[in-house]
C-alpha atoms as a PDB file:
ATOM      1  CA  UNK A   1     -19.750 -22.393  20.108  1.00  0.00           C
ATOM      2  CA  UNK A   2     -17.873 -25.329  21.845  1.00  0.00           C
ATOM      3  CA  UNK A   3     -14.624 -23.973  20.962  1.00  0.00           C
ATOM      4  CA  UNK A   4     -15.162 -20.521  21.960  1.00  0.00           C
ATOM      5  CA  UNK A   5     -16.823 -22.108  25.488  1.00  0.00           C
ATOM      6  CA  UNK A   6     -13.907 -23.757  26.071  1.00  0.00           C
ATOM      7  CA  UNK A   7     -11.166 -20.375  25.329  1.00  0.00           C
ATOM      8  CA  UNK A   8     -13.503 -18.196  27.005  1.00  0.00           C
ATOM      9  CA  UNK A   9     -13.157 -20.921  30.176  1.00  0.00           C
ATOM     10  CA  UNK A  10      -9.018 -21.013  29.647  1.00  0.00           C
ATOM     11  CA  UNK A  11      -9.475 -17.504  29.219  1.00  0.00           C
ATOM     12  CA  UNK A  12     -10.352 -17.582  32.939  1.00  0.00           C
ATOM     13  CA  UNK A  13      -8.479 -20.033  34.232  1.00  0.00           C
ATOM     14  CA  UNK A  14      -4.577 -18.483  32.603  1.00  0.00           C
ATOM     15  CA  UNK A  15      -6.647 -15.106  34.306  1.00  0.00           C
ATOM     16  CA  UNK A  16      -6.082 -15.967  37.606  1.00  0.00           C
ATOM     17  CA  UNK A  17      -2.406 -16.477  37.251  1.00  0.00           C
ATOM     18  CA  UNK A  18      -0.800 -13.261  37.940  1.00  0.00           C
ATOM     19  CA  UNK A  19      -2.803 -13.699  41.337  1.00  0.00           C
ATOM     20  CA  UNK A  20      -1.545 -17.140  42.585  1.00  0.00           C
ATOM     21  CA  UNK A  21       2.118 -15.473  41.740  1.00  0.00           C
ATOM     22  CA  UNK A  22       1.097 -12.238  44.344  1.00  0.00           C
ATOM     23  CA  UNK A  23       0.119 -15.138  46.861  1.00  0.00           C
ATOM     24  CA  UNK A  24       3.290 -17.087  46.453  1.00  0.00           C
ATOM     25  CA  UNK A  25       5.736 -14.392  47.276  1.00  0.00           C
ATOM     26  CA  UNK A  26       3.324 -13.000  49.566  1.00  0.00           C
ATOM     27  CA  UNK A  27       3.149 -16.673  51.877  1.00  0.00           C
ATOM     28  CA  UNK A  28       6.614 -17.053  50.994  1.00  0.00           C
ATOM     29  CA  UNK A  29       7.487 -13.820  52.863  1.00  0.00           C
ATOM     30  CA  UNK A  30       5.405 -14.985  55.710  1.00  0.00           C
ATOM     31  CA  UNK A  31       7.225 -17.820  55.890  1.00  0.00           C
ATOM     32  CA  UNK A  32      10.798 -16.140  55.379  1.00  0.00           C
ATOM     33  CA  UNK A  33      10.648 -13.660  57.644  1.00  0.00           C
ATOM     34  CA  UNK A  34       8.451 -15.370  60.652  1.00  0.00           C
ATOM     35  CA  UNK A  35      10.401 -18.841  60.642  1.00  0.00           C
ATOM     36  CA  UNK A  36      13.621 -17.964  59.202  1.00  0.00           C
ATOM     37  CA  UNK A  37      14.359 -14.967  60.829  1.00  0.00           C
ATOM     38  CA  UNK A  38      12.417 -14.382  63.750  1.00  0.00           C
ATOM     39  CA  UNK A  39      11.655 -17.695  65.293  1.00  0.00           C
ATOM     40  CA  UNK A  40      13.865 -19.920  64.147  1.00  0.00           C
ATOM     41  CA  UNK A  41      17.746 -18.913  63.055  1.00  0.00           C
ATOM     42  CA  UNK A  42      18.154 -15.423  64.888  1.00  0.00           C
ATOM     43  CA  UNK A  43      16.082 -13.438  67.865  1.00  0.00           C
ATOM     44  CA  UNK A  44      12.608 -14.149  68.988  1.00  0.00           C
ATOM     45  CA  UNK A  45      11.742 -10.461  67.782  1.00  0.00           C
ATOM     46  CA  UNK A  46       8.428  -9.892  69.387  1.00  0.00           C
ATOM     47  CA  UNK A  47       8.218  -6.577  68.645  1.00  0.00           C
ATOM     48  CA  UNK A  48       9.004  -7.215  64.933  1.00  0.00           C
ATOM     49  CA  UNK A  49       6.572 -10.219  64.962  1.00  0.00           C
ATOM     50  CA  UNK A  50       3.279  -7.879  66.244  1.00  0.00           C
ATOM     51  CA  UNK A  51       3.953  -4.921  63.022  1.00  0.00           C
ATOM     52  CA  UNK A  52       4.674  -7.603  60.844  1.00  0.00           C
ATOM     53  CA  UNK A  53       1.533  -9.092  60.859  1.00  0.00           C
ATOM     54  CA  UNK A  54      -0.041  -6.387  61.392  1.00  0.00           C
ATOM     55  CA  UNK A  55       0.891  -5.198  58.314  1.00  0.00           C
ATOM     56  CA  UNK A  56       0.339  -8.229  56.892  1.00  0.00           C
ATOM     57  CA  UNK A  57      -3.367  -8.559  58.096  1.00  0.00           C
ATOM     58  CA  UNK A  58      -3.658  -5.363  56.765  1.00  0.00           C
ATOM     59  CA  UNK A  59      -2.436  -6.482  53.135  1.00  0.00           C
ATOM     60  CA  UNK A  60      -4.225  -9.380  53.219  1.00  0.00           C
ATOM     61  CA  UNK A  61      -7.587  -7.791  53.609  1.00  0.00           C
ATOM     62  CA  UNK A  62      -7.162  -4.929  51.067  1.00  0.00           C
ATOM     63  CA  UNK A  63      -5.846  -7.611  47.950  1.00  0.00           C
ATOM     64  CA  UNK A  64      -8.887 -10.196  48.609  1.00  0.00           C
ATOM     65  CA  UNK A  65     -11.280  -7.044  48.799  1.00  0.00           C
ATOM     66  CA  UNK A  66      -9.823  -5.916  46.257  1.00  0.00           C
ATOM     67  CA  UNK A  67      -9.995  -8.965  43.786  1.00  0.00           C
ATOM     68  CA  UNK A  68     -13.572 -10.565  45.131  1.00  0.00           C
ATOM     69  CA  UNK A  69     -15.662  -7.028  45.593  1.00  0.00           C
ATOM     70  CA  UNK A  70     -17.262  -7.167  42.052  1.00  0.00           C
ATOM     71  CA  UNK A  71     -17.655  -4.702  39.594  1.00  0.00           C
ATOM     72  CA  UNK A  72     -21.058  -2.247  39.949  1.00  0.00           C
ATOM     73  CA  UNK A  73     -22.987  -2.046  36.772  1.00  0.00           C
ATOM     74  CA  UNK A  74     -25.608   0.081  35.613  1.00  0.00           C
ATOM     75  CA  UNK A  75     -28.981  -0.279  37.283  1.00  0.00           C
ATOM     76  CA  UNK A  76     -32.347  -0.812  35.091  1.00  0.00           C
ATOM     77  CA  UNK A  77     -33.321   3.070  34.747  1.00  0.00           C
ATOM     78  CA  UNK A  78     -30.354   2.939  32.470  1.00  0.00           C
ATOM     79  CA  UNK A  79     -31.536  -0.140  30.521  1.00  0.00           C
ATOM     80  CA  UNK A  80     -33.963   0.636  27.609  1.00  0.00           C
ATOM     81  CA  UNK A  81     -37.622  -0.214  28.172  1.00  0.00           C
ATOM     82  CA  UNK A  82     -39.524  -3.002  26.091  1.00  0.00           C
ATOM     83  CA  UNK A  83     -41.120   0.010  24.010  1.00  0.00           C
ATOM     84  CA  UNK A  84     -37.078   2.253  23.609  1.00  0.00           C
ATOM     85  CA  UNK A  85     -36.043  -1.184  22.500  1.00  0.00           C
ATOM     86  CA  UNK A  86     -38.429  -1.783  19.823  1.00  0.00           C
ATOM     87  CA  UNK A  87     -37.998   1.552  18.522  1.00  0.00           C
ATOM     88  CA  UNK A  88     -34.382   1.638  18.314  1.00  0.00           C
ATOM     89  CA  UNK A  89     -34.280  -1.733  16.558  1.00  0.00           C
ATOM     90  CA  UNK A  90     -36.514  -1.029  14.302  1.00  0.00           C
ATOM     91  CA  UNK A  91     -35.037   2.050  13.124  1.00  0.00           C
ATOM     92  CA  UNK A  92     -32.506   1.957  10.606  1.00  0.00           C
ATOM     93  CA  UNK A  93     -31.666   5.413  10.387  1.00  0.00           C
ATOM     94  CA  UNK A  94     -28.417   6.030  12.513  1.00  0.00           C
ATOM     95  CA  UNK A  95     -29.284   9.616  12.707  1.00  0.00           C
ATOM     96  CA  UNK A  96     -32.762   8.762  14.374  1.00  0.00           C
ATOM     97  CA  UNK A  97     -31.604   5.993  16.597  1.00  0.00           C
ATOM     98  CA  UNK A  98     -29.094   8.883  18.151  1.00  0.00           C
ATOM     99  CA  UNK A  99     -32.485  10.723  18.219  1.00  0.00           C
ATOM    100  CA  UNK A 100     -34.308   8.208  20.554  1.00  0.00           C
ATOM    101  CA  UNK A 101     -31.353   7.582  22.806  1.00  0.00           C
ATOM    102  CA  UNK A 102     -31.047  11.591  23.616  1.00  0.00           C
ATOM    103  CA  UNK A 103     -34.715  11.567  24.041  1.00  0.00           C
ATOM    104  CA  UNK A 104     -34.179   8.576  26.820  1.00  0.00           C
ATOM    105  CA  UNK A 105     -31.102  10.325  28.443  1.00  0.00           C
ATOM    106  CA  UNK A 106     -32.982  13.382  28.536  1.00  0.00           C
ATOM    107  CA  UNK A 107     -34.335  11.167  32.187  1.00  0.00           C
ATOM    108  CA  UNK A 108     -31.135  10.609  33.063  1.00  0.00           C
ATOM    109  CA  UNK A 109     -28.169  12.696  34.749  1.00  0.00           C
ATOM    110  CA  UNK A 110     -26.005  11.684  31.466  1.00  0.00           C
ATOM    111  CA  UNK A 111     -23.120  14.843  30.724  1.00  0.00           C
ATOM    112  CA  UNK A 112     -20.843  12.573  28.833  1.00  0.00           C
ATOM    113  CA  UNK A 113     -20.979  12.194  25.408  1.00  0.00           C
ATOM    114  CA  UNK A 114     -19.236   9.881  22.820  1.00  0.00           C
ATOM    115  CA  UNK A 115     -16.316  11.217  20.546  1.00  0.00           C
ATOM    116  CA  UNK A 116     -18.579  11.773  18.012  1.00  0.00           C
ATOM    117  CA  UNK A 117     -21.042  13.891  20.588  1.00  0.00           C
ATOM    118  CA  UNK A 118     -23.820  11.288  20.382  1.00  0.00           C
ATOM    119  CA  UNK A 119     -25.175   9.639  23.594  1.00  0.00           C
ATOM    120  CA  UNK A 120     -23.079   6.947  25.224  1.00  0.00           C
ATOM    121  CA  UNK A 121     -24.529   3.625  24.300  1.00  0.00           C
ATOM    122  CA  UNK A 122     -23.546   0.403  24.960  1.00  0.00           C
ATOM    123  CA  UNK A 123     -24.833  -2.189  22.157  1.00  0.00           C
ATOM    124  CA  UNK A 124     -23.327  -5.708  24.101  1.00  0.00           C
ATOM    125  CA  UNK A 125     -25.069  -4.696  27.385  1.00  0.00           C
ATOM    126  CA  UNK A 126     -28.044  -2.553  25.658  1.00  0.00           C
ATOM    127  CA  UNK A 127     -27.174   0.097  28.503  1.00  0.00           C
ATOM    128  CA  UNK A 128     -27.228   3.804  28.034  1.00  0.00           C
ATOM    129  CA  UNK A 129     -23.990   4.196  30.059  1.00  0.00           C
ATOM    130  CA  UNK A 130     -23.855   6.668  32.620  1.00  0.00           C
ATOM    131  CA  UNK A 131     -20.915   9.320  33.079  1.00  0.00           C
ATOM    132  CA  UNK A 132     -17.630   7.660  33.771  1.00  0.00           C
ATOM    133  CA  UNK A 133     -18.988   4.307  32.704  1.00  0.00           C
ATOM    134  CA  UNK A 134     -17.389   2.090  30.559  1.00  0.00           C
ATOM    135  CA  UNK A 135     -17.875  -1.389  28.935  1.00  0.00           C
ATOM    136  CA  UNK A 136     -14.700  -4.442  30.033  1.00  0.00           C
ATOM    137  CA  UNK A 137     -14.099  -6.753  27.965  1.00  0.00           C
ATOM    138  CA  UNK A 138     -12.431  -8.725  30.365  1.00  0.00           C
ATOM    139  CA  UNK A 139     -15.233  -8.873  32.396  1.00  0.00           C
ATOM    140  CA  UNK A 140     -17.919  -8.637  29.956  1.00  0.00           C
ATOM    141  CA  UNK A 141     -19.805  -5.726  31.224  1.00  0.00           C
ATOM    142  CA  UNK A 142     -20.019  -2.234  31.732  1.00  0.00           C
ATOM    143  CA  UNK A 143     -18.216  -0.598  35.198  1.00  0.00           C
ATOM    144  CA  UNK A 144     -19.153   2.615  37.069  1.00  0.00           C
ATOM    145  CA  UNK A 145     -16.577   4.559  36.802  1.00  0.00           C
ATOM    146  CA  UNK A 146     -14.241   2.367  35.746  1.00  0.00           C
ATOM    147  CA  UNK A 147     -10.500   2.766  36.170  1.00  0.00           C
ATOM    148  CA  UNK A 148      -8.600  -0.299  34.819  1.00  0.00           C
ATOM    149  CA  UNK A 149      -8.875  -3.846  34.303  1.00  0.00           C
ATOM    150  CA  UNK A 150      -5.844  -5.142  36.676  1.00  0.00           C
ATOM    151  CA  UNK A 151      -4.646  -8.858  36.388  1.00  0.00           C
ATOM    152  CA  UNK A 152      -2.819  -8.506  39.412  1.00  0.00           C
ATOM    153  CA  UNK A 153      -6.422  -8.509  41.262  1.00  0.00           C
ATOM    154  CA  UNK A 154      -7.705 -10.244  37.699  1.00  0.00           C
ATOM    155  CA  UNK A 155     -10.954  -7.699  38.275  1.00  0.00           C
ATOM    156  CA  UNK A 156     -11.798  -4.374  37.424  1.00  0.00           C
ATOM    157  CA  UNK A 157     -11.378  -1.680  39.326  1.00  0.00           C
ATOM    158  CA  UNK A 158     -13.963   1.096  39.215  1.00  0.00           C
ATOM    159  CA  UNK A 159     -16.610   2.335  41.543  1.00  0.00           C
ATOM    160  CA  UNK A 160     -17.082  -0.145  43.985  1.00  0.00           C
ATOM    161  CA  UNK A 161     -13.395  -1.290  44.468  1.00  0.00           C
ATOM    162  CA  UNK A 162     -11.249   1.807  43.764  1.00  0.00           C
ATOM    163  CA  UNK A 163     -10.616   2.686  47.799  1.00  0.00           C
ATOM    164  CA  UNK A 164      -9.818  -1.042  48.036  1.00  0.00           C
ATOM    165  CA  UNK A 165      -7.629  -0.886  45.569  1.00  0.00           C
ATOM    166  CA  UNK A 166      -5.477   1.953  46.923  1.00  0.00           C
ATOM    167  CA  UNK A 167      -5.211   0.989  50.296  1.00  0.00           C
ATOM    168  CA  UNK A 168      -3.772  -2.077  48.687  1.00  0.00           C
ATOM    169  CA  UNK A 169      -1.228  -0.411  47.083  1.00  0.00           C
ATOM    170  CA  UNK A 170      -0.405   1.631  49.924  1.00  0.00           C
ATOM    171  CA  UNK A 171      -0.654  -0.912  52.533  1.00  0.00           C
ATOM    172  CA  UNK A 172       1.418  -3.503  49.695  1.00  0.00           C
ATOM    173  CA  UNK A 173       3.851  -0.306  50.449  1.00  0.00           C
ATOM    174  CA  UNK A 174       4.005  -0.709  54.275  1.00  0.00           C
ATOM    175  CA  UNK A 175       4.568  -4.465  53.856  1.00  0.00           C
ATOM    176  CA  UNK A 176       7.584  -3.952  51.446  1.00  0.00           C
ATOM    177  CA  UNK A 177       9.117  -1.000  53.702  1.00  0.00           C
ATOM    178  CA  UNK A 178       8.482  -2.637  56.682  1.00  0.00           C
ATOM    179  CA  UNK A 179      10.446  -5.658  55.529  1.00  0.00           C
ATOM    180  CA  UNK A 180      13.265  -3.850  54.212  1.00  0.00           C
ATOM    181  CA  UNK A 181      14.154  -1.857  57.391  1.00  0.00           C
ATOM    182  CA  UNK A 182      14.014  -4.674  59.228  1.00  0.00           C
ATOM    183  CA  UNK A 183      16.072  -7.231  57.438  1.00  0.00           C
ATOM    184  CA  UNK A 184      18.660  -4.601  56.408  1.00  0.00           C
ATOM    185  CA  UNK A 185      20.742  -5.070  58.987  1.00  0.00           C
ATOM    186  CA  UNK A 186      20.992  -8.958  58.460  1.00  0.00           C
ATOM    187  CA  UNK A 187      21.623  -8.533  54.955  1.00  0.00           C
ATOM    188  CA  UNK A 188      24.674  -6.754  56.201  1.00  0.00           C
ATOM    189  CA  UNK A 189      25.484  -9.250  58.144  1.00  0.00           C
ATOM    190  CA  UNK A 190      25.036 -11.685  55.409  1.00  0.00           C
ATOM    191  CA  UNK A 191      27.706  -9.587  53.185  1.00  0.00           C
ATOM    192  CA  UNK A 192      30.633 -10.103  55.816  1.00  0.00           C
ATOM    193  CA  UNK A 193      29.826 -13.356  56.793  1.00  0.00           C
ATOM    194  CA  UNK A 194      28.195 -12.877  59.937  1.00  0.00           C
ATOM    195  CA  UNK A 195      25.164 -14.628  59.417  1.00  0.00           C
ATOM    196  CA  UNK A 196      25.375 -18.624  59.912  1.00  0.00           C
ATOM    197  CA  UNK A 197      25.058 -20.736  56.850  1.00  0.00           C
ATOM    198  CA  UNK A 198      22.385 -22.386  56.209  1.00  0.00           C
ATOM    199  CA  UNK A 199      18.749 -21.574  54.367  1.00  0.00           C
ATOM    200  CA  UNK A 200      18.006 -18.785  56.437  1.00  0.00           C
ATOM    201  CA  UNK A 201      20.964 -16.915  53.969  1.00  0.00           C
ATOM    202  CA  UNK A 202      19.150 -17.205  51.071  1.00  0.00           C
ATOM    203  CA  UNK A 203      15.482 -16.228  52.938  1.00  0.00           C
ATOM    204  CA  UNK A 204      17.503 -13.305  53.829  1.00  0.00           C
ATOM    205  CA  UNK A 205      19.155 -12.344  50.406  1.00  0.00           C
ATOM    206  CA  UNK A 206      15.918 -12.629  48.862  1.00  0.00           C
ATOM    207  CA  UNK A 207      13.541 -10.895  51.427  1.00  0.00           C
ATOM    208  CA  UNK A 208      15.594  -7.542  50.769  1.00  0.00           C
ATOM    209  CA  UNK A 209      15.944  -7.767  47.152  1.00  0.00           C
ATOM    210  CA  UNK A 210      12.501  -8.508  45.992  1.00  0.00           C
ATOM    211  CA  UNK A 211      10.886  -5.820  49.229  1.00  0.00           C
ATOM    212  CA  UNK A 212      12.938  -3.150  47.549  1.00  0.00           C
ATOM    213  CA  UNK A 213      11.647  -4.462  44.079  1.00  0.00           C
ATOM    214  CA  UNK A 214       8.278  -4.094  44.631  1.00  0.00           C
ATOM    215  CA  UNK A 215       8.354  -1.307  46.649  1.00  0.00           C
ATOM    216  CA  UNK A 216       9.708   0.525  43.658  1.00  0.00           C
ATOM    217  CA  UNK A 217       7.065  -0.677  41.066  1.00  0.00           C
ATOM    218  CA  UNK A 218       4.363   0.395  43.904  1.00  0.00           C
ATOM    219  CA  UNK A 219       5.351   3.844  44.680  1.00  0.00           C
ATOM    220  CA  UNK A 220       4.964   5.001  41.158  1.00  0.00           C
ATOM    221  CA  UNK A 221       1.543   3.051  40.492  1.00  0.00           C
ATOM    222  CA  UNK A 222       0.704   4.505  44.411  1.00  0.00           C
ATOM    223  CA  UNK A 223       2.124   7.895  43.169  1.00  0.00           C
ATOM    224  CA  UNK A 224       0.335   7.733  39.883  1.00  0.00           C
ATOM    225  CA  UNK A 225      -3.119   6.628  41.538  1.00  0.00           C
ATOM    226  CA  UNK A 226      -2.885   9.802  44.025  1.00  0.00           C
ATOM    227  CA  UNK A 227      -2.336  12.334  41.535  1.00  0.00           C
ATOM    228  CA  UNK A 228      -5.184  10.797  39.373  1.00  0.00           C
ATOM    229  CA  UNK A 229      -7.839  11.165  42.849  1.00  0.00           C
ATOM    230  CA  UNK A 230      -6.418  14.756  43.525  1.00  0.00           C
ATOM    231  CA  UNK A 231      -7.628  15.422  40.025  1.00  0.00           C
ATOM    232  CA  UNK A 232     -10.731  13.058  40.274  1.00  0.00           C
ATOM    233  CA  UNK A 233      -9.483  11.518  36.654  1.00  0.00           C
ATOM    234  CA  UNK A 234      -9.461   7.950  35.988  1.00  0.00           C
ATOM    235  CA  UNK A 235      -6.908   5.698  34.113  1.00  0.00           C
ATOM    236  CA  UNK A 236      -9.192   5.858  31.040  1.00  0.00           C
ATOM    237  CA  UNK A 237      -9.931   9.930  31.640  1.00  0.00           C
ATOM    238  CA  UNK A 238      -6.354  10.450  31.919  1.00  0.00           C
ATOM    239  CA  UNK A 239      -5.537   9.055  28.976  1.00  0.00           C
ATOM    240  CA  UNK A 240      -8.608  10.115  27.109  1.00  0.00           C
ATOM    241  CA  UNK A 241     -10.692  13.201  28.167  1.00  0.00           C
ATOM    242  CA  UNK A 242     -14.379  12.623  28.614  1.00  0.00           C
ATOM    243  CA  UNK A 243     -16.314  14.846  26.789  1.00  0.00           C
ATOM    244  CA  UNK A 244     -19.273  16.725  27.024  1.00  0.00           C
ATOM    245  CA  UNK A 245     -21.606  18.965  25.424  1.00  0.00           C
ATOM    246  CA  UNK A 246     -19.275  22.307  25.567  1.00  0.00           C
ATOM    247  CA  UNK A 247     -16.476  19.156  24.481  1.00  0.00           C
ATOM    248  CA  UNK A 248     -13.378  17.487  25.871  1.00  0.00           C
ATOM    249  CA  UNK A 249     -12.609  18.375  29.461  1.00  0.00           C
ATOM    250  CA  UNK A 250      -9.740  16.847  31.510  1.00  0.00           C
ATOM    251  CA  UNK A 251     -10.987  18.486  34.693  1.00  0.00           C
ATOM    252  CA  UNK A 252     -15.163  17.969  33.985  1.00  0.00           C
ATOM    253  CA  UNK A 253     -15.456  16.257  37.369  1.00  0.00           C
ATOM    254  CA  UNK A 254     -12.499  17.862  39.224  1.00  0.00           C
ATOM    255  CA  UNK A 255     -14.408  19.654  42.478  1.00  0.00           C
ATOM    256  CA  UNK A 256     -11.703  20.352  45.009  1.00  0.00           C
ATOM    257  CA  UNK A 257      -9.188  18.038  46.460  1.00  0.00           C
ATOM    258  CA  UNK A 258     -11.234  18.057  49.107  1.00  0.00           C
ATOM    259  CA  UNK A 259     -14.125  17.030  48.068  1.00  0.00           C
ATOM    260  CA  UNK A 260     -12.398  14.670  45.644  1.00  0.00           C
ATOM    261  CA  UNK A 261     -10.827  12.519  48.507  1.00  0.00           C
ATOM    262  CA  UNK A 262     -14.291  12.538  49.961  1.00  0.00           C
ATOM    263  CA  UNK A 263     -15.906  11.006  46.636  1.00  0.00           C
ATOM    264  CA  UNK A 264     -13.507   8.045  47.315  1.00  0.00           C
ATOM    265  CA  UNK A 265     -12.895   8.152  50.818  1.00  0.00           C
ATOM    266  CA  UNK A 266     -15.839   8.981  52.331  1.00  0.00           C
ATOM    267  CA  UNK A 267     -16.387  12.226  54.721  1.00  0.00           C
ATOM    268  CA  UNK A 268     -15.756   9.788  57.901  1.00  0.00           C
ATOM    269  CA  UNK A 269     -11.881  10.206  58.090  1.00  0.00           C
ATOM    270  CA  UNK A 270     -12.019   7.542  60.658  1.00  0.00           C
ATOM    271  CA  UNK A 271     -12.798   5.019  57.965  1.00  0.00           C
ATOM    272  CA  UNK A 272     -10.189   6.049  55.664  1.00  0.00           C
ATOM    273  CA  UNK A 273      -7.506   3.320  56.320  1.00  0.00           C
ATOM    274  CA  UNK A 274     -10.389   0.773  56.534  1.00  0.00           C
ATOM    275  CA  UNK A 275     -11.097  -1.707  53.738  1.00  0.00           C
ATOM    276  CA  UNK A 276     -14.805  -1.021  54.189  1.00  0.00           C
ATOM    277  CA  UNK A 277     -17.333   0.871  51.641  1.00  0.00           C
ATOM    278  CA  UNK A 278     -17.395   4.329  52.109  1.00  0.00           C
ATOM    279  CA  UNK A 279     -17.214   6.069  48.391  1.00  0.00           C
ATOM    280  CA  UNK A 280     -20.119   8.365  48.238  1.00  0.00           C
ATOM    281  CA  UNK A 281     -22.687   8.022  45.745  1.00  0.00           C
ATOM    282  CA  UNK A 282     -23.802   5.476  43.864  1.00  0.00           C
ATOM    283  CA  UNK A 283     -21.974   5.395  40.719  1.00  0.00           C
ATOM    284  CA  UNK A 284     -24.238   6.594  38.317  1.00  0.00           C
ATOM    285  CA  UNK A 285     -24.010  10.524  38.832  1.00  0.00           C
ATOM    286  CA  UNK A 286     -21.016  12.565  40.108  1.00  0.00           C
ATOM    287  CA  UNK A 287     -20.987  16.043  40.138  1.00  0.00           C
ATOM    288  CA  UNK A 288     -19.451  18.480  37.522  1.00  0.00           C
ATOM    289  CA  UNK A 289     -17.054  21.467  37.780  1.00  0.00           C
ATOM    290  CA  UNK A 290     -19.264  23.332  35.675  1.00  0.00           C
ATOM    291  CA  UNK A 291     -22.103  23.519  37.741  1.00  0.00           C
ATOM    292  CA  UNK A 292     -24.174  25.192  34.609  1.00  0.00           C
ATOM    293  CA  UNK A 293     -24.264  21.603  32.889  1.00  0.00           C
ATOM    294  CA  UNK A 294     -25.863  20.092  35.482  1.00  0.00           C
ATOM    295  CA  UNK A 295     -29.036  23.059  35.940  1.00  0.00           C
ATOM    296  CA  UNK A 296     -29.561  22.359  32.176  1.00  0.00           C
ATOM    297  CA  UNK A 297     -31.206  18.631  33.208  1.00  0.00           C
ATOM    298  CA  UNK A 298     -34.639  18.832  35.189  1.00  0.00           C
ATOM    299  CA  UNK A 299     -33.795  15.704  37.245  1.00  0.00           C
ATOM    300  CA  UNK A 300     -30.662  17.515  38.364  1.00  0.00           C
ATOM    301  CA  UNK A 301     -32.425  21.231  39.007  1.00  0.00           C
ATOM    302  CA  UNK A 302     -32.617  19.976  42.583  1.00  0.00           C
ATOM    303  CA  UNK A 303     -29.245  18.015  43.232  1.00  0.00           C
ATOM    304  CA  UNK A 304     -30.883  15.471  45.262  1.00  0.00           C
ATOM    305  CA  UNK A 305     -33.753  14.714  43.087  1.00  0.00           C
ATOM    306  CA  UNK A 306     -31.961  11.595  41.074  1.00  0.00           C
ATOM    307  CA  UNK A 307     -30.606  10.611  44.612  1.00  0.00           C
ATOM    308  CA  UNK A 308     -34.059  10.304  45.614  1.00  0.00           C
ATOM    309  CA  UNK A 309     -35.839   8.956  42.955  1.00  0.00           C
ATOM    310  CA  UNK A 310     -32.622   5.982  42.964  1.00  0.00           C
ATOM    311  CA  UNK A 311     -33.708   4.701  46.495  1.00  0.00           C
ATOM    312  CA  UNK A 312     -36.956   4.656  46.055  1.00  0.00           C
ATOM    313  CA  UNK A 313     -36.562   2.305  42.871  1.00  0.00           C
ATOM    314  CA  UNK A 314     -37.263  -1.374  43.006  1.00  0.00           C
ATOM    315  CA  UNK A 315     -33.176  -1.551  42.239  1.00  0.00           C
ATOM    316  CA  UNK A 316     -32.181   0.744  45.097  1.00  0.00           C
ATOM    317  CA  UNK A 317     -28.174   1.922  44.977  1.00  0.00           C
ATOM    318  CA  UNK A 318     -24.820   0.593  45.068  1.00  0.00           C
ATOM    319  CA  UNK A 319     -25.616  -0.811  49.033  1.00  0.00           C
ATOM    320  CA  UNK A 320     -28.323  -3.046  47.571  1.00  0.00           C
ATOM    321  CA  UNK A 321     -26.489  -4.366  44.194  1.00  0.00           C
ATOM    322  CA  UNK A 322     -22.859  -5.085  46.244  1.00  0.00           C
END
């Protein structure tokens, strides 16, 4: 037990790595580009100075949103009661414990099903895990709709985080580009020996080359992430359908781009660019392409009867548990 204490704590230690290397460059590139170039060795660009940290403010915000919003989890409806867990423990027959878990999620607006078509169930968290859900083992606990565990943020990215998590791509974007255009020209300058020697060279050099680099890594993971929200797929859906009763669908939860962008965005287009909450819903039910699925469950004959029944619970939505 000691032992494993003690990996599970390097475990998270090693874990936040990959972020104190984002920080570096990042406060590096602060430092580069506000001392070395602006203030100090060249022009007192103003006008540079005001997008640039902009942009950077910008940045900032989305990555520690990003890394310290943490992951939503199931709420209790989903837990089994005191009496469910009896049962299903002391049954021993796999064919009725599948039984008493489609009896439970019979309550529940459930449409996924595992591989094998039984109910979802999570045995670690003793969750019956609702659509899009899935168990980390990172984080040691099951995500609304989770997307991917990303060491760059070293958190997972699902329900509550995902708009967080592409504005910091896209803003991570702006930085890089930003950057780039505007230290082009003295990395010309550098090339035919215009540029005084001295650090402020080797600021330069670098400033360019590693802007360009990550701006190439992020605009295919930016790419990637849009075309995944224009189909309303995540990471793990893209790479493995989820299934339901009628079996494996791609596009089970694909609505509209429309209304897609609005699942993660919000309807308030103001709030778009904003690291604030705005996703709609509360994780635990999103609607269906097939809209014949959803008539088949008596909490969902009236769409916002499970909406209803949520907020009046003891555990409320995602605006109480975040």
């Amino acid at each position: 037990m000691a032992l494993s204490r003690g990996l599970r704590c390097c475990q998270r230690v090693f874990s936040w790595i990959p972020v104190l290397i984002i920080t570096s460059v990042v406060l590096w590139s602060y430092y580069a580009y506000v001392f070395e170039l602006c203030l100090c060795k060249y022009e007192n660009l103003l006008a540079y100075l005001l997008v640039f940290h902009v942009c950077f403010v910008m940045f900032s915000w989305t990555y520690w949103k990003s890394i310290f919003t943490p992951p939503a989890s199931p709420c209790k409806k989903f837990q089994l009661s005191y009496s469910d867990k009896q049962r299903y423990e002391m049954e021993e027959r796999p064919d009725a414990q599948k039984q008493i878990l489609v009896e439970i999620a019979k309550k529940l607006p459930i449409f996924t099903r595992a591989q094998s078509g039984a109910i979802r169930f999570c045995d670690r968290c003793q969750v019956l895990k609702p659509d899009r859900c899935h168990h980390c083992s990172v984080c040691e606990t099951c995500v609304l709709k989770m997307d991917h565990h990303c060491p760059w943020v070293n958190n997972c990215v699902g329900f509550s985080n995902y708009k967080f998590f592409l504005l910091f791509l896209s803003y991570s974007m702006l930085y890089c580009v930003f950057i780039a255009a505007t230290v082009f020209q003295y990395f010309l300058k550098f090339w035919v020996g215009d540029l005084p020697n001295g650090p402020a060279k080797f600021h330069v050099l670098f400033l360019m080359f590693v802007a360009l680099m990550f701006f190439v890594s992020l605009m295919f993971l930016f790419g990637y992430h849009c075309w995944l929200v224009a189909k309303n797929r995540s990471t793990l859906e893209a790479f493995s359908a989820p299934v339901f009763v009628a079996g494996p669908d791609r596009n089970g939860f694909n609505v509209g781009i429309r209304r897609n962008l609005q699942q993660v965005f919000g309807e308030d287009r103001r709030l778009w660019f904003i690291p604030v909450f705005t996703s709609q819903g509360n994780g635990h039910y999103f609607p269906l392409k097939n809209r014949s699925s959803e008539s088949r469950n008596p909490l969902l004959a009236n769409e916002d009867m499970w909406e209803e029944s949520d907020d009046g619970s003891e555990d409320g939505g995602l605006g109480e548990s975040l």
